[in-house]
Protein backbone atom coordinates (compact mmCIF):
# COMPACT_ATOMS: atom_id res chain seq x y z
CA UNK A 1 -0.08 -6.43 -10.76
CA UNK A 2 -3.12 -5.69 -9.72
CA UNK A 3 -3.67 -5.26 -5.54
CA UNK A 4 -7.24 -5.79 -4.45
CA UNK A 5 -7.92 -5.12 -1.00
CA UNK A 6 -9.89 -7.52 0.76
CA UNK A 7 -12.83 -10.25 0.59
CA UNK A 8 -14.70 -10.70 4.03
CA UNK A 9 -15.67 -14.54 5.43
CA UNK A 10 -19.94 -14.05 5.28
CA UNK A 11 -21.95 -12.17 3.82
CA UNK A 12 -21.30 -9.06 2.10
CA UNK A 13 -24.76 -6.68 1.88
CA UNK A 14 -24.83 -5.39 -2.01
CA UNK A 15 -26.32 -2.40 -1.24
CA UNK A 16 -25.71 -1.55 2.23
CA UNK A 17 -23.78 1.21 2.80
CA UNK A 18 -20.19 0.14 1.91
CA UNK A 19 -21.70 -1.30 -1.27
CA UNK A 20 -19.67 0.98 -3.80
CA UNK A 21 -16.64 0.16 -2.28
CA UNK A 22 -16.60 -3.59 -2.40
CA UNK A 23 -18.30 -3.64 -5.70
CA UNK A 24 -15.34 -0.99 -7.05
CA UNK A 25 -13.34 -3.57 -5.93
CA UNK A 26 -15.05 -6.44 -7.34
CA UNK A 27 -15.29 -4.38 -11.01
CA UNK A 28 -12.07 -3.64 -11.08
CA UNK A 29 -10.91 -7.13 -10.90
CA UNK A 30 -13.24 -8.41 -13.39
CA UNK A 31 -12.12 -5.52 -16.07
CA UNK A 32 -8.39 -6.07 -15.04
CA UNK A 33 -9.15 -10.01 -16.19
CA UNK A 34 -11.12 -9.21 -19.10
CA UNK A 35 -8.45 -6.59 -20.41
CA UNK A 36 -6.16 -9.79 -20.02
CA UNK A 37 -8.28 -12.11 -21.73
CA UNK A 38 -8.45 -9.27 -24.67
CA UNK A 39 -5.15 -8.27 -24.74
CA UNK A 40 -3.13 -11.52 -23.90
CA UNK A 41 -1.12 -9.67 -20.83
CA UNK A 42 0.11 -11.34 -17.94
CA UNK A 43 -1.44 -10.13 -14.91
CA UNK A 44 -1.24 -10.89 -11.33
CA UNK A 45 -4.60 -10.09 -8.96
CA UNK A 46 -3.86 -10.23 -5.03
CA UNK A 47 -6.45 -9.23 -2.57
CA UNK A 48 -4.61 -7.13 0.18
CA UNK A 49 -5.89 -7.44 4.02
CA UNK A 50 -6.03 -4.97 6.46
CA UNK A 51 -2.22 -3.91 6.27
CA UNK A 52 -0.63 -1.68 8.88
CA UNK A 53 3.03 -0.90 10.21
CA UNK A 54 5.34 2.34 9.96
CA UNK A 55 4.85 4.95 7.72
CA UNK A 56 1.37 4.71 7.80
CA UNK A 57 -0.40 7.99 6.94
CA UNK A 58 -1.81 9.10 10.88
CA UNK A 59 -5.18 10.03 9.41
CA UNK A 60 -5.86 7.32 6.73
CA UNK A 61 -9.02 6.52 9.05
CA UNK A 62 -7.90 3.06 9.43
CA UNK A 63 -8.06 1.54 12.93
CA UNK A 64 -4.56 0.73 14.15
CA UNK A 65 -3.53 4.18 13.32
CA UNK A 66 -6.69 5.92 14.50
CA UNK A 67 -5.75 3.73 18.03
CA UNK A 68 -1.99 4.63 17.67
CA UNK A 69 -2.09 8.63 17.80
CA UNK A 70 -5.29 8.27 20.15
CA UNK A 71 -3.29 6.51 22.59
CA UNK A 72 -0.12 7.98 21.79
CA UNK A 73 -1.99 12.12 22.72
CA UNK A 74 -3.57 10.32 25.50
CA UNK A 75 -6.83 10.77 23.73
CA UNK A 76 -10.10 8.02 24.30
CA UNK A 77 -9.71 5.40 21.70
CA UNK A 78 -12.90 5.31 19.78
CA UNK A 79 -14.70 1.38 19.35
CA UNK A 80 -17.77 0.65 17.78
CA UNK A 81 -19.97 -1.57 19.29
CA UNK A 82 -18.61 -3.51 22.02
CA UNK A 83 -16.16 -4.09 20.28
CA UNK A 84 -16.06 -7.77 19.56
CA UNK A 85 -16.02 -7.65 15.98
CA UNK A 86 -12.94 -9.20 15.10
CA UNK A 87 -10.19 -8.23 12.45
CA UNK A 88 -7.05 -9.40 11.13
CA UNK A 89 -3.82 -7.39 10.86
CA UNK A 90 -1.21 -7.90 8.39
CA UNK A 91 2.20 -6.32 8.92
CA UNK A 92 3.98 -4.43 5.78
CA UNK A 93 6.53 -6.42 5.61
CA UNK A 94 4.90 -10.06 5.44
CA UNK A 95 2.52 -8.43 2.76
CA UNK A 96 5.73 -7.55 0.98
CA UNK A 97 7.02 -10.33 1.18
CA UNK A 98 3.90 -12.01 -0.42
CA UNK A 99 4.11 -9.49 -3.09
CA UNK A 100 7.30 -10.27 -4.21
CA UNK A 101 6.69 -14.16 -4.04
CA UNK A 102 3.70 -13.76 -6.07
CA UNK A 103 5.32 -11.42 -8.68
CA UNK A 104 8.05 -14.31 -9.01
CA UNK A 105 5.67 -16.92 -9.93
CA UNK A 106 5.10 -18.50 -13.82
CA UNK A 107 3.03 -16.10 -15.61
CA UNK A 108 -0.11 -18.95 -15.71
CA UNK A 109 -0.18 -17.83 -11.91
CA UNK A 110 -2.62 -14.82 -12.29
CA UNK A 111 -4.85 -15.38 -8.86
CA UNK A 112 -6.84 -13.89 -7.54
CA UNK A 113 -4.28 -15.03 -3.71
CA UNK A 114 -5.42 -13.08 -0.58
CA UNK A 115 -2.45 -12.09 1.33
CA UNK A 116 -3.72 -11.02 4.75
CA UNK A 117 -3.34 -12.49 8.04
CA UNK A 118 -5.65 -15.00 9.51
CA UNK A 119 -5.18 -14.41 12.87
CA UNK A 120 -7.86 -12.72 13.99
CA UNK A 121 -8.24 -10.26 16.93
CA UNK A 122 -11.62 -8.24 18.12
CA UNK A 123 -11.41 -4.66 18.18
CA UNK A 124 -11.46 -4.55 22.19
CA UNK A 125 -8.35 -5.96 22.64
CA UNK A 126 -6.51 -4.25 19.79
CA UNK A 127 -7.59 -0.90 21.40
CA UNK A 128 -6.47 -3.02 24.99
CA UNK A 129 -2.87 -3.98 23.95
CA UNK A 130 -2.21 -0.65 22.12
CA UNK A 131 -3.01 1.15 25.23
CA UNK A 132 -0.68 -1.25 26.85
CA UNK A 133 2.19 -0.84 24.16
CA UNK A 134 1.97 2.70 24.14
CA UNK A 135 1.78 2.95 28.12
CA UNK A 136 -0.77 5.16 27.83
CA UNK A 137 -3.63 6.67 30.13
CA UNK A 138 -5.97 6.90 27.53
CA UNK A 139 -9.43 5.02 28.13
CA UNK A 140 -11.91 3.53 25.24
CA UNK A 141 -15.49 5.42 24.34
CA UNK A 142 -17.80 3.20 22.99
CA UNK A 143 -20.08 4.14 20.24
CA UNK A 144 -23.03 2.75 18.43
CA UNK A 145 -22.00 0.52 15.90
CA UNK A 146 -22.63 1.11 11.86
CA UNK A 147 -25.22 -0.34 10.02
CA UNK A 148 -23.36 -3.33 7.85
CA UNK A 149 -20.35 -3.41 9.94
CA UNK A 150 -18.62 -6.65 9.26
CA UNK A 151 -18.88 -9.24 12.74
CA UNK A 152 -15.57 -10.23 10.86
CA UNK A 153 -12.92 -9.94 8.08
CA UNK A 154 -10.21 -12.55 8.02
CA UNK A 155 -8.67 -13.79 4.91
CA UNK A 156 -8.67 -17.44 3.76
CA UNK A 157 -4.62 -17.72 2.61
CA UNK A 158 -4.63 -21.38 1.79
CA UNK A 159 -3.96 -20.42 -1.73
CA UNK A 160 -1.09 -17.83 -0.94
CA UNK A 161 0.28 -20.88 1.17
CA UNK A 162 -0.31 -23.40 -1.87
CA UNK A 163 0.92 -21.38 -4.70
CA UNK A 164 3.64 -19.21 -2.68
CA UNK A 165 4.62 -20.89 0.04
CA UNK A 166 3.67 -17.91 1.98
CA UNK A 167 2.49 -17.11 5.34
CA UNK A 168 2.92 -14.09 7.52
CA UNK A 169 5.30 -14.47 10.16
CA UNK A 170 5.20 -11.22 12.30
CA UNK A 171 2.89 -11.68 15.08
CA UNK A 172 0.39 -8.79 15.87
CA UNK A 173 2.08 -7.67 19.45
CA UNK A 174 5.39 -7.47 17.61
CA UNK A 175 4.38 -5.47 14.69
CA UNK A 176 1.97 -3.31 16.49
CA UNK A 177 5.28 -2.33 18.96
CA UNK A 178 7.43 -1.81 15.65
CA UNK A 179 4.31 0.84 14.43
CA UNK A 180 4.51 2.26 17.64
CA UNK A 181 7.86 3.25 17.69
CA UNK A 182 7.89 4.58 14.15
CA UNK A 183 4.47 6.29 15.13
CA UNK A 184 6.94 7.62 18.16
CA UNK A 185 9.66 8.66 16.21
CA UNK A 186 7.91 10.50 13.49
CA UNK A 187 5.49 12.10 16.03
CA UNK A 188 2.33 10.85 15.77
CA UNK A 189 0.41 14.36 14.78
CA UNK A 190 2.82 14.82 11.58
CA UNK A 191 3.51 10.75 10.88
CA UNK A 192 2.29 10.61 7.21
């Protein structure tokens, strides 16, 4: 199995600055299917969204953790822009859950599914409701926004719905609470 990370709804700059990464990603995928044209191997290729939930390392850079700990030291929460670039958050256990229905399938079922979810939120009101989850006092500092930055990433999932039958099910407010408390419990300077 292969687990590719994510493909973005627009346009994707091919060399702006987060060109390496999404072509890495985009090589990878095509050597992974060539090595299984060559080699006759069954493969499976799934393109992983923006995944979060407990146990996530607390400075992995992504956003829900970098808002978790902020908010959780009482320190500003740091968004880019005004925020209203929207993303869409997939909790670990609905991406598992895809994972295992998609290793499960006929081996003629190589993909590449996205498994993500499409619900998308902007990155104001993320920052909002996990300063409302964490009932903290911590308040938002806005700063320029990168060159490239996505307006948005949301996954098209018809396939994983077609093919797996799959859909995440947690909703963002839920998930983000059950991060929170693990983020809580672990203490959210050593959570790793």
């Amino acid at each position: 199995m292969h687990p590719q990370t994510e493909e973005y709804v627009g346009s994707v700059n091919p060399i702006g600055p987060r060109a390496c990464y999404d072509e890495g990603k985009r090589c990878a995928e095509t050597l992974f299917f060539d090595y299984r044209r060559q080699h006759d191997l069954a493969i499976k290729v799934v393109r992983i969204f923006n995944t979060y939930g407990p146990r996530m390392q607390h400075d992995d850079g992504r956003v829900v953790s970098n808002f978790v700990v902020s908010a959780l030291t009482g320190q500003p929460l740091s968004v880019y822009g005004e925020g209203q670039q929207t993303r869409s958050f997939c909790y670990v256990d609905d991406l598992v859950e895809g994972l295992v229905r998609m290793m499960e399938t006929d081996h003629a079922v190589t993909g590449p599914i996205n498994l993500g979810n499409p619900q998308e939120v902007t990155v104001a009101e993320l920052a909002r409701l996990t300063i409302e989850l964490t009932k903290s006092s911590s308040t938002v500092a806005r700063h320029p926004l990168p060159p490239d930055d996505p307006r948005r990433r949301q996954p098209d999932i018809s396939k994983a719905q077609e093919v797996l039958g799959w859909k995440p099910e947690i909703d963002l407010a839920s998930g983000l609470q059950r991060t929170i408390d693990w983020f809580e419990r672990a203490g959210s300077a050593s959570a790793t």
